[in-house]
N, C-alpha and C. Protein backbone atom coordinates (compact mmCIF):
# COMPACT_ATOMS: atom_id res chain seq x y z
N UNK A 1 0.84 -1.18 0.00
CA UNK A 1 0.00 0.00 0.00
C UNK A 1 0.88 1.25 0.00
N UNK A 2 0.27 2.07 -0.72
CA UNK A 2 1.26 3.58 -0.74
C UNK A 2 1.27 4.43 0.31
N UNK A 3 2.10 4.78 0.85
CA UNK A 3 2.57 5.83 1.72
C UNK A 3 1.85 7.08 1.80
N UNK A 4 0.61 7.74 1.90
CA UNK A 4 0.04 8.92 1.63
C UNK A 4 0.45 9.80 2.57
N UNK A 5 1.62 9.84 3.87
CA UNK A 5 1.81 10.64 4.42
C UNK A 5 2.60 12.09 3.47
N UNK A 6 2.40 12.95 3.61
CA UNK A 6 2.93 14.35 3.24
C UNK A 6 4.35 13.80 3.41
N UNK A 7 5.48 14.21 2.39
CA UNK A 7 6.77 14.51 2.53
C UNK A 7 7.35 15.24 3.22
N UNK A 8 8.52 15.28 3.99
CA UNK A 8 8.73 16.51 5.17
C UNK A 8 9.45 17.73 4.29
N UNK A 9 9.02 19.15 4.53
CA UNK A 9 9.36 19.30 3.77
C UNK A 9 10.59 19.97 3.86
N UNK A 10 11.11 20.41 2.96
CA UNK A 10 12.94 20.21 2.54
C UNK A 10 13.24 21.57 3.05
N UNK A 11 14.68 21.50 4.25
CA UNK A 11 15.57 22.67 4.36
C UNK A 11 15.38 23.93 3.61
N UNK A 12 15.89 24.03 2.10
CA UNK A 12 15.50 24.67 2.04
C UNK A 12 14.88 25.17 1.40
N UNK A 13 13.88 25.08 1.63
CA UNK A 13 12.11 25.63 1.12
C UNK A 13 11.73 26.60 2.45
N UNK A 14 12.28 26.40 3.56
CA UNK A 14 11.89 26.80 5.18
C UNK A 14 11.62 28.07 5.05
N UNK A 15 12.77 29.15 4.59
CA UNK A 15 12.10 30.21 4.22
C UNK A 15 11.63 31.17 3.32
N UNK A 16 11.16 30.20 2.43
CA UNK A 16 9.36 30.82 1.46
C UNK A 16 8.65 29.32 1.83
N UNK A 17 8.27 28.67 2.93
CA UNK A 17 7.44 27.74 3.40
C UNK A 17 5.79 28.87 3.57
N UNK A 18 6.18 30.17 4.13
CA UNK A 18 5.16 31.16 4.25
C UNK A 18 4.21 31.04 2.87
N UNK A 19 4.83 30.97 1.43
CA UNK A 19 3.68 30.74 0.13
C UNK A 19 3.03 29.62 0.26
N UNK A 20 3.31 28.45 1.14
CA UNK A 20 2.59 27.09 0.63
C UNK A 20 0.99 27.49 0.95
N UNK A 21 -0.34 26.59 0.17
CA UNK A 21 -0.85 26.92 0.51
C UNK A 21 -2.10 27.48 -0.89
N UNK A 22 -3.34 27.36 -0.95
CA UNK A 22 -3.98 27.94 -1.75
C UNK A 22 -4.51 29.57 -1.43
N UNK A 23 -4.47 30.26 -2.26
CA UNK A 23 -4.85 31.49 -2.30
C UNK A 23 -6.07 32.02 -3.12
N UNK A 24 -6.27 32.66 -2.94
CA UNK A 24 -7.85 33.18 -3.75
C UNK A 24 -7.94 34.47 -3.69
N UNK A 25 -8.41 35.05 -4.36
CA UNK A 25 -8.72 36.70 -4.29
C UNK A 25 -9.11 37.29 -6.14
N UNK A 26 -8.49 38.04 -5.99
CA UNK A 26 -9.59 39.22 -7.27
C UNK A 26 -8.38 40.21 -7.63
N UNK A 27 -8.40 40.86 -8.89
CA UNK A 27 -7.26 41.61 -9.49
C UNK A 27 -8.00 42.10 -10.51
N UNK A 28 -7.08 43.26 -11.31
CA UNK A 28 -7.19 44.09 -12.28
C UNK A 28 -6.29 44.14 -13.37
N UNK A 29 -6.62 43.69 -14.52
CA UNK A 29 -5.61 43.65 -15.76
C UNK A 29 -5.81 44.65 -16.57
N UNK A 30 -4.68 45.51 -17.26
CA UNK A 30 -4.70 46.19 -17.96
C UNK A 30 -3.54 46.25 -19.36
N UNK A 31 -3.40 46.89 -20.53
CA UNK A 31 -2.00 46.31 -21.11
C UNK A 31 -2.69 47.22 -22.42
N UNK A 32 -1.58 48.15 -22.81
CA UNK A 32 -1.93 49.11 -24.17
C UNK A 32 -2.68 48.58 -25.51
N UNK A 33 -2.79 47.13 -25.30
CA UNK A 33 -3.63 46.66 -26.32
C UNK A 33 -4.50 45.76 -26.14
N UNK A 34 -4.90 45.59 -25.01
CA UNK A 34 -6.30 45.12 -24.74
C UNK A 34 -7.37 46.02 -23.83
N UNK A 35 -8.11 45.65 -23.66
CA UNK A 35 -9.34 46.32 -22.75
C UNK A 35 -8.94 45.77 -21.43
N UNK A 36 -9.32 46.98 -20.24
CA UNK A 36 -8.89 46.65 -18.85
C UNK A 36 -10.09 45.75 -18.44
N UNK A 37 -9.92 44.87 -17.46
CA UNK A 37 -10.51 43.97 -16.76
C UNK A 37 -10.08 43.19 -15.16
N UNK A 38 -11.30 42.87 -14.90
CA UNK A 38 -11.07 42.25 -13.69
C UNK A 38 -11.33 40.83 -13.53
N UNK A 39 -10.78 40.14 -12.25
CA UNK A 39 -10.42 38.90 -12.49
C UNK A 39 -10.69 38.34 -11.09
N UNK A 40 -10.71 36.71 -11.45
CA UNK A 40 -10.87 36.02 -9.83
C UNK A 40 -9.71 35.28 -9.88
N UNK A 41 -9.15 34.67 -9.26
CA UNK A 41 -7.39 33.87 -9.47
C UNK A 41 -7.33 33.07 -7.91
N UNK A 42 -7.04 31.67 -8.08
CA UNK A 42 -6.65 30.89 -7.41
C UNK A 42 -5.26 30.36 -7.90
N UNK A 43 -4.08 30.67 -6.49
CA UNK A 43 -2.72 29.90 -6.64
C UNK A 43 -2.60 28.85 -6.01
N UNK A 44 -1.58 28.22 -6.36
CA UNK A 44 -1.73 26.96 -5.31
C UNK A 44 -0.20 26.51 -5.53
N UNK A 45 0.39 26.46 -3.98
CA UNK A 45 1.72 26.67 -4.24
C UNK A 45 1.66 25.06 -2.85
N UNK A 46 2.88 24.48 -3.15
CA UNK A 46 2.87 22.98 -2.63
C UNK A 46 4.24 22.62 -2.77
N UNK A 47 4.80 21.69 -2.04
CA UNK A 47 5.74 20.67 -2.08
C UNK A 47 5.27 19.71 -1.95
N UNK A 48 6.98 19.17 -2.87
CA UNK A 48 7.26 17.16 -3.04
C UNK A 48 8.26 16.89 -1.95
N UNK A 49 9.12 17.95 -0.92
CA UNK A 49 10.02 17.66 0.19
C UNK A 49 11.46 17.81 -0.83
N UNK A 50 11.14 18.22 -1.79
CA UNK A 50 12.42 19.06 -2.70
C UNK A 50 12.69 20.25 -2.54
N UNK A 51 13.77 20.42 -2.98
CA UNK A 51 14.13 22.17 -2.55
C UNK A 51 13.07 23.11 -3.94
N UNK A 52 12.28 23.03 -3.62
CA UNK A 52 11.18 23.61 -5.08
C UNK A 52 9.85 23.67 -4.15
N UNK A 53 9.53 24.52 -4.64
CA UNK A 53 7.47 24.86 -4.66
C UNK A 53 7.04 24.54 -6.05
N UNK A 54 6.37 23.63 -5.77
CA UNK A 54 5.31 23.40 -7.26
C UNK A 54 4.66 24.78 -7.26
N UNK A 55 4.01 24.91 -8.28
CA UNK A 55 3.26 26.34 -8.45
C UNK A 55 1.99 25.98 -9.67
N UNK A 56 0.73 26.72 -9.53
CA UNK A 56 0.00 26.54 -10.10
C UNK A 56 -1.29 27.82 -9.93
N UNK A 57 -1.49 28.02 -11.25
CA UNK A 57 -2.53 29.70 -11.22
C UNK A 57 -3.23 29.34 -12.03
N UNK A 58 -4.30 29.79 -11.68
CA UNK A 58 -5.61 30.28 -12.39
C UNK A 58 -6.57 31.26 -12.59
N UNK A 59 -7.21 31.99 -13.66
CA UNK A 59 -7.76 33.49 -13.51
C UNK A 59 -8.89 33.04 -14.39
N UNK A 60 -10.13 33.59 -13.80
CA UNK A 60 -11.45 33.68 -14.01
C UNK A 60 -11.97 35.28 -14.36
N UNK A 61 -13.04 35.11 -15.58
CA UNK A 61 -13.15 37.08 -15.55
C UNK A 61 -13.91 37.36 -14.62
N UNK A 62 -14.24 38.34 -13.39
CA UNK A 62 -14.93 38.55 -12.60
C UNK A 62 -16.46 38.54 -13.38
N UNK A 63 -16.45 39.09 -13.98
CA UNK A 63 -18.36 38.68 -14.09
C UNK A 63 -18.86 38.05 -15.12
N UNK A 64 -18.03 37.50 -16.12
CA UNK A 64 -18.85 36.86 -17.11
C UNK A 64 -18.16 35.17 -16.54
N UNK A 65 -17.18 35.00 -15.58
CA UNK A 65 -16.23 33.90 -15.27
C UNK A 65 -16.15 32.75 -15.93
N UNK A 66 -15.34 33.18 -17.64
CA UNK A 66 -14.79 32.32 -18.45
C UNK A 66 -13.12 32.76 -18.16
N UNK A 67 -12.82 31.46 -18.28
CA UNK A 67 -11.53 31.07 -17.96
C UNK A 67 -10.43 32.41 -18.53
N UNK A 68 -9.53 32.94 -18.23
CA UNK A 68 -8.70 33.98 -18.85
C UNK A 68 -7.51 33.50 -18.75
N UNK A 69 -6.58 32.98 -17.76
CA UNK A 69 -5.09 32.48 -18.13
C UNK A 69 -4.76 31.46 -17.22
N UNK A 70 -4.00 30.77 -17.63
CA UNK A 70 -3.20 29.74 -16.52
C UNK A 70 -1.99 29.56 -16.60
N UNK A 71 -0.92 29.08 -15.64
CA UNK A 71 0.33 29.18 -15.54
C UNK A 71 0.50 27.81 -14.94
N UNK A 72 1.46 27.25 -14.62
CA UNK A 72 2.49 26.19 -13.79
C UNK A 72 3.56 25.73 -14.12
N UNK A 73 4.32 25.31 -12.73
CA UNK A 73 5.50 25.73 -12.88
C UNK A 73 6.23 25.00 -11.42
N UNK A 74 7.21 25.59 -11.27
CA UNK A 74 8.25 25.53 -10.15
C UNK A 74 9.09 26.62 -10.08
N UNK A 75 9.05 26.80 -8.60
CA UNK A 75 10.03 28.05 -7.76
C UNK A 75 10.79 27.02 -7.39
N UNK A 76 12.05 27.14 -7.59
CA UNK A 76 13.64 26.18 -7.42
C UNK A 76 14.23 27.36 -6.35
N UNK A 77 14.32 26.61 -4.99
CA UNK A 77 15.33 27.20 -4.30
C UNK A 77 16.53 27.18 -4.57
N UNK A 78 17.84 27.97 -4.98
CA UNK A 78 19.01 27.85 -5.26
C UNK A 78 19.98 28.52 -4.40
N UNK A 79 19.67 28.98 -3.44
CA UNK A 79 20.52 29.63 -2.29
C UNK A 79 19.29 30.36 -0.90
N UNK A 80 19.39 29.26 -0.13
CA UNK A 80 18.78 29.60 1.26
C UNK A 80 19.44 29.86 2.09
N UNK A 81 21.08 30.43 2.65
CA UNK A 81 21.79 30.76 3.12
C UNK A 81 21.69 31.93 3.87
N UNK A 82 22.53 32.93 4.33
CA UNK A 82 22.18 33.78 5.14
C UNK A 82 22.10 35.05 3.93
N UNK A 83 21.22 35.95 4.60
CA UNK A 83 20.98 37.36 3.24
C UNK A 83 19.30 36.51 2.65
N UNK A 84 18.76 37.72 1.30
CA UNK A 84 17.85 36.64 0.73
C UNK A 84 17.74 35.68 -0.11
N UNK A 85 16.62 34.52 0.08
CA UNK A 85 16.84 33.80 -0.67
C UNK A 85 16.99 33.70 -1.96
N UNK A 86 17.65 32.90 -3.00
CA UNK A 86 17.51 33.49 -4.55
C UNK A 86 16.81 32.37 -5.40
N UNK A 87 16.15 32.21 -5.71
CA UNK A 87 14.92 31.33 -6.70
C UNK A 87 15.37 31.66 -7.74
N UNK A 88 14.83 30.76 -8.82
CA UNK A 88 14.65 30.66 -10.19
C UNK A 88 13.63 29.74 -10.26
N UNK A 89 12.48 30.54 -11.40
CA UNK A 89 11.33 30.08 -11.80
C UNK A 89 10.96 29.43 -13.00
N UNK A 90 10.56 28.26 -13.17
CA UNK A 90 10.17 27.98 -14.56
C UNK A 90 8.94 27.63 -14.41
N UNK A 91 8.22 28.09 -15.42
CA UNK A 91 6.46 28.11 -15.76
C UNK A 91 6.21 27.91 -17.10
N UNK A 92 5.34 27.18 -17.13
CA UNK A 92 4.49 27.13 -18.39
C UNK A 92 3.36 27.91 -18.79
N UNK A 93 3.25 28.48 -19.77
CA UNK A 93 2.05 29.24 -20.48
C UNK A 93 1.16 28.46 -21.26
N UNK A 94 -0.13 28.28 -20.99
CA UNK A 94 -0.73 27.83 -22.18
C UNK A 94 -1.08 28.32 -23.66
N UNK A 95 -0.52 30.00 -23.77
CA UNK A 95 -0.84 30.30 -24.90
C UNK A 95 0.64 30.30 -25.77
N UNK A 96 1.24 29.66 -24.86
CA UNK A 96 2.32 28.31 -26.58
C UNK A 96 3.83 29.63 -25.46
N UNK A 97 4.32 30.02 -24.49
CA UNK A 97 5.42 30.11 -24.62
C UNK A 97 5.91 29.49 -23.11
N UNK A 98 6.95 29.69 -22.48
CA UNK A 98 7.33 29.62 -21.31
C UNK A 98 8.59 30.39 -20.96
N UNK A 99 8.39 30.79 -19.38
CA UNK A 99 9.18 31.56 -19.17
C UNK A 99 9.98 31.15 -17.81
N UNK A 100 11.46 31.63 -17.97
CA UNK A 100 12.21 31.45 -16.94
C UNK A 100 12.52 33.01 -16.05
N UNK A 101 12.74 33.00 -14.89
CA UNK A 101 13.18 34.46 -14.24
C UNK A 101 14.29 33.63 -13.05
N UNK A 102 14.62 34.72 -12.63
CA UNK A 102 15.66 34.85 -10.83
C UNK A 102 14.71 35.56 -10.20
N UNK A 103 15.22 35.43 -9.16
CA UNK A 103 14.96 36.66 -8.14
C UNK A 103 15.30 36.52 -6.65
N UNK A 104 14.60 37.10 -6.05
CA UNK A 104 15.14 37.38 -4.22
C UNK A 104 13.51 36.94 -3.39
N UNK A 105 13.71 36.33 -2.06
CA UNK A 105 12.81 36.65 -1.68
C UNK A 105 13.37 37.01 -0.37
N UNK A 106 13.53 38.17 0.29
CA UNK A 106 13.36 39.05 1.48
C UNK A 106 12.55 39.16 2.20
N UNK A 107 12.01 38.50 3.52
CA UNK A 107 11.19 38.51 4.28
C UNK A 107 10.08 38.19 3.41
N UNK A 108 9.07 39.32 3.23
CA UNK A 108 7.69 38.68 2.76
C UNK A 108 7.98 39.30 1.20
N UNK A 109 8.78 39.77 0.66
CA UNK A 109 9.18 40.96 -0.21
C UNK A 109 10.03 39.83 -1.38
N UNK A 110 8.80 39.96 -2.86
CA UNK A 110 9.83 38.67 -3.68
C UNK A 110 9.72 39.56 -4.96
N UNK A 111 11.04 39.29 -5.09
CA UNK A 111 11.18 40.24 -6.88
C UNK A 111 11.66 39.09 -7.55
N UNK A 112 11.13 39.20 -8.67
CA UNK A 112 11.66 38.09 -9.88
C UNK A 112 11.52 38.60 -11.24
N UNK A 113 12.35 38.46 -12.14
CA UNK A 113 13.03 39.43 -13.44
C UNK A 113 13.09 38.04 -14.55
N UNK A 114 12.73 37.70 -15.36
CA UNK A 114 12.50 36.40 -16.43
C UNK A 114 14.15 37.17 -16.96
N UNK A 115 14.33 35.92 -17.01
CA UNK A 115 15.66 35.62 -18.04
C UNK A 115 15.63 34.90 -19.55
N UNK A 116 14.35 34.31 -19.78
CA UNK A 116 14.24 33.79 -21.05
C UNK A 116 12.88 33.86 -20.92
N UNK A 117 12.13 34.07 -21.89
CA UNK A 117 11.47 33.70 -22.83
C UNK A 117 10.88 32.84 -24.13
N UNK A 118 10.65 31.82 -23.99
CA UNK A 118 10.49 31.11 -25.61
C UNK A 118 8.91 30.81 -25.82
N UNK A 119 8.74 31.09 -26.75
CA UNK A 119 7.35 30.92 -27.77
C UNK A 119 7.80 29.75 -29.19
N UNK A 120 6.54 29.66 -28.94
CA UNK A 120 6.08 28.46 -30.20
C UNK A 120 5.87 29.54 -31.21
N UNK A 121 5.78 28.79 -32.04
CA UNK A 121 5.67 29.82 -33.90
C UNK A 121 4.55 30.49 -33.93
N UNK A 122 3.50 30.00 -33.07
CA UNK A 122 2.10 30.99 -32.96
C UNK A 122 2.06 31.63 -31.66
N UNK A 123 2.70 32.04 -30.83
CA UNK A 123 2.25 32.36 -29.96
C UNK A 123 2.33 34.15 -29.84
N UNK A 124 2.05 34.43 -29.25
CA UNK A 124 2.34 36.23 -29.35
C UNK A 124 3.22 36.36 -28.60
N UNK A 125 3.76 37.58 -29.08
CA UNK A 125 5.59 38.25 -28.87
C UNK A 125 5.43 38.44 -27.32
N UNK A 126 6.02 38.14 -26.45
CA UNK A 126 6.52 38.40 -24.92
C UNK A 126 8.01 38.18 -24.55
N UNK A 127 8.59 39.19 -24.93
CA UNK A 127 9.81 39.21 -24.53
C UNK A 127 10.34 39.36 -23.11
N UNK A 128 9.82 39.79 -22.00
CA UNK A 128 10.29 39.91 -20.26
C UNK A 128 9.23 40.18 -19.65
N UNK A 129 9.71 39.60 -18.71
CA UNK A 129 7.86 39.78 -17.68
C UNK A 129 8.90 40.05 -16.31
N UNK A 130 8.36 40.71 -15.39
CA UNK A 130 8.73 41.06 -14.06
C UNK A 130 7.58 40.86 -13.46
N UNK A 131 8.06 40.23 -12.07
CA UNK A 131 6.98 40.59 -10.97
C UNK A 131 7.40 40.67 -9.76
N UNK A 132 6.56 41.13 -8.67
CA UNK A 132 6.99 41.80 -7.48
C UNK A 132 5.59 41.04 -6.44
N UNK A 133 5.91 40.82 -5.77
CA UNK A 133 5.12 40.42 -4.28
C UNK A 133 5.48 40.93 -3.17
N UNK A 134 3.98 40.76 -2.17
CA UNK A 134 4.29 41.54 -1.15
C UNK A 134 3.49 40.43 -0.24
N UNK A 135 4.24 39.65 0.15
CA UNK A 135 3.01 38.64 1.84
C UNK A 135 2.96 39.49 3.18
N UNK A 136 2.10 39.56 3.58
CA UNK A 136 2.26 40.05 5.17
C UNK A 136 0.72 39.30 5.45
N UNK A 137 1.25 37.87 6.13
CA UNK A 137 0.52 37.12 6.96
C UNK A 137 -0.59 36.10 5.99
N UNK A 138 -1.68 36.39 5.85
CA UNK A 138 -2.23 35.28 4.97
C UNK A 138 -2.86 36.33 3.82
N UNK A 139 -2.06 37.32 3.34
CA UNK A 139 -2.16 38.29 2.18
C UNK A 139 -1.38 38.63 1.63
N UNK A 140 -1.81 38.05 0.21
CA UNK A 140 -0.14 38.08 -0.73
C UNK A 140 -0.76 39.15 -2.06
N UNK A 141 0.16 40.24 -1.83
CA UNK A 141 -0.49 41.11 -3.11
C UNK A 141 0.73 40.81 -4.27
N UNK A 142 0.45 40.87 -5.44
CA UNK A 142 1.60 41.18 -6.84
C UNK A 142 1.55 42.02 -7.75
N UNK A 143 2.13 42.65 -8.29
CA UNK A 143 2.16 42.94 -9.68
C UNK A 143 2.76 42.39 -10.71
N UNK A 144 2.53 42.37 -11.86
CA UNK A 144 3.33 42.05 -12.75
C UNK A 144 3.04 43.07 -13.89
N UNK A 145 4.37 43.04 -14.35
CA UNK A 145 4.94 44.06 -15.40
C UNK A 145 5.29 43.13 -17.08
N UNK A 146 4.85 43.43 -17.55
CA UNK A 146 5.24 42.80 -19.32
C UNK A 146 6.09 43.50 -20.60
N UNK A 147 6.85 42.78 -21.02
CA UNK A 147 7.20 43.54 -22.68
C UNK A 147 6.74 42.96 -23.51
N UNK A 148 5.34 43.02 -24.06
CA UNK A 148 4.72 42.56 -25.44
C UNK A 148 4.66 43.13 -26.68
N UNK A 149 4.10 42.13 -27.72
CA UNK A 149 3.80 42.96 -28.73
C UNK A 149 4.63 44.29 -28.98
N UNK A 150 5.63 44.64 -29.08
CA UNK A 150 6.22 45.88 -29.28
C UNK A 150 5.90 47.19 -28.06
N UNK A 151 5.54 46.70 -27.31
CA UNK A 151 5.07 47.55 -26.05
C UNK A 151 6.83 47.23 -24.89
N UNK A 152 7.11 48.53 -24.55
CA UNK A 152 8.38 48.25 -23.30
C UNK A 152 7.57 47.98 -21.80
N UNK A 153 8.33 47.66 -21.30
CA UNK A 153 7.88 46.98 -19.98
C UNK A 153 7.22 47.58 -19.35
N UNK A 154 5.82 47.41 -19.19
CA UNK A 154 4.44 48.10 -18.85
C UNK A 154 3.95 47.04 -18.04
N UNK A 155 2.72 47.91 -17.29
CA UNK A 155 2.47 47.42 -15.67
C UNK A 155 1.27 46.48 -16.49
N UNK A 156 0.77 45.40 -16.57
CA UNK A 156 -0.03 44.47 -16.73
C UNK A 156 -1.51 44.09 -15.36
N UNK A 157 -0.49 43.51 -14.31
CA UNK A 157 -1.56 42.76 -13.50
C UNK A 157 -1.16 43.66 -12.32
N UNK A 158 -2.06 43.24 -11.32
CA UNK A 158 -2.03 43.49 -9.72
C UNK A 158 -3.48 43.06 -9.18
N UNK A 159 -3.19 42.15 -8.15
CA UNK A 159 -4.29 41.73 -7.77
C UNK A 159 -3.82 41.34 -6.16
N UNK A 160 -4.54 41.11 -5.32
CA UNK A 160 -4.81 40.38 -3.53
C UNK A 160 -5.25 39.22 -3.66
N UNK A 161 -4.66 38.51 -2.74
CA UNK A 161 -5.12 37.07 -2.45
C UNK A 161 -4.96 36.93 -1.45
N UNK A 162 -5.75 36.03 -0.40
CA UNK A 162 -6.08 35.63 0.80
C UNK A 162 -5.90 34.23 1.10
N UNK A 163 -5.34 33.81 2.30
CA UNK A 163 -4.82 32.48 1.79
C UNK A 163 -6.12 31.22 2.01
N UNK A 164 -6.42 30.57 1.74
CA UNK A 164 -7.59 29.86 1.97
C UNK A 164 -7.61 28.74 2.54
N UNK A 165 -6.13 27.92 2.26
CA UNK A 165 -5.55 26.65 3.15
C UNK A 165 -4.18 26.81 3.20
C-alpha cells in the first residue's frame, strides 16, 4: 500500500514555506492593447520535500467567469543561506510560450526578473515579464509588469489574495 503521508518538507524551502498553501482573491488587468478587466485567481503553491514549490494559477473574468489564463510551474530554491533567498522560476504558459526568471525573496518581499522567454511559432511576442510580491501574513499582493507585442515593460496585472488553506 502507498505511503500517503505528506513529505517533510525540505531545508530549504523553510524560508518561502510562508507561500505554501492555496490562495484566492480578485485583481485588475490592464496592457496598451487590450481592454482593462477584472479577475478572480486561485494559486496553489505545494511541495514534493524538494528544494522547489510546485506552483499553479488560475484566472477567471470577474463577471462573465470564463476562464482567462493559466500558468504552472516551479520556484527552485538555489541559495537559502544567510541574506535573501535566490529562486529561479520555470512556468508554463498555455498560450504556446514559457518563461524562466531569478529573483530574491526578502522577508515577505519577492522580486523576480524572467531571463528567457520562448514561444512556439504561434504564440504572441513576450519578450520579459517582471513581478513583485508583497506577503504580510495570509495576504499576498503582486504585480506584474510585461514587454509585449512591441510595447516596453508596462504594468499588466495586480491583484490580492487571501490564503484559503
Amino acid at each position: 500500500m502507498a505511503d500517503l503521508t505528506p513529505p517533510s518538507l525540505h531545508p530549504d524551502v523553510e524560508r518561502v514555506a510562508f507561500l505554501l498553501g492555496t490562495w484566492e482573491g480578485s485583481g485588475h488587468g490592464e496592457y496598451p492593447s487590450i481592454d482593462p478587466f477584472d479577475y478572480e485567481e486561485t494559486v496553489v503553491f505545494g511541495h514534493a520535500g524538494k528544494p522547489f514549490l510546485t506552483y499553479a494559477q488560475r484566472t477567471r473574468h470577474l463577471t462573465e467567469q470564463r476562464p482567462l489564463h493559466a500558468e504552472t510551474g516551479y520556484w527552485r530554491v538555489v541559495h537559502a543561506g544567510e541574506g535573501p533567498v535566490w529562486l529561479e522560476i520555470v512556468l508554463a504558459h498555455p498560450t504556446g510560450f514559457t518563461e524562466m526568471a531569478t529573483g530574491t525573496v526578502d522577508g515577505g518581499e519577492i522580486h523576480l526578473v524572467s531571463t528567457s522567454v520562448v514561444r512556439t511559432p504561434t504564440a504572441k511576442e513576450v519578450t520579459a515579464i517582471e513581478r513583485s510580491f508583497h506577503a504580510d501574513g495570509d495576504t499576498l499582493r503582486y504585480e506584474l509588469r510585461m514587454a509585449a507585442q512591441g510595447h516596453p515593460m508596462t504594468h499588466h496585472l495586480s491583484a490580492e489574495l487571501r490564503r484559503r488553506s
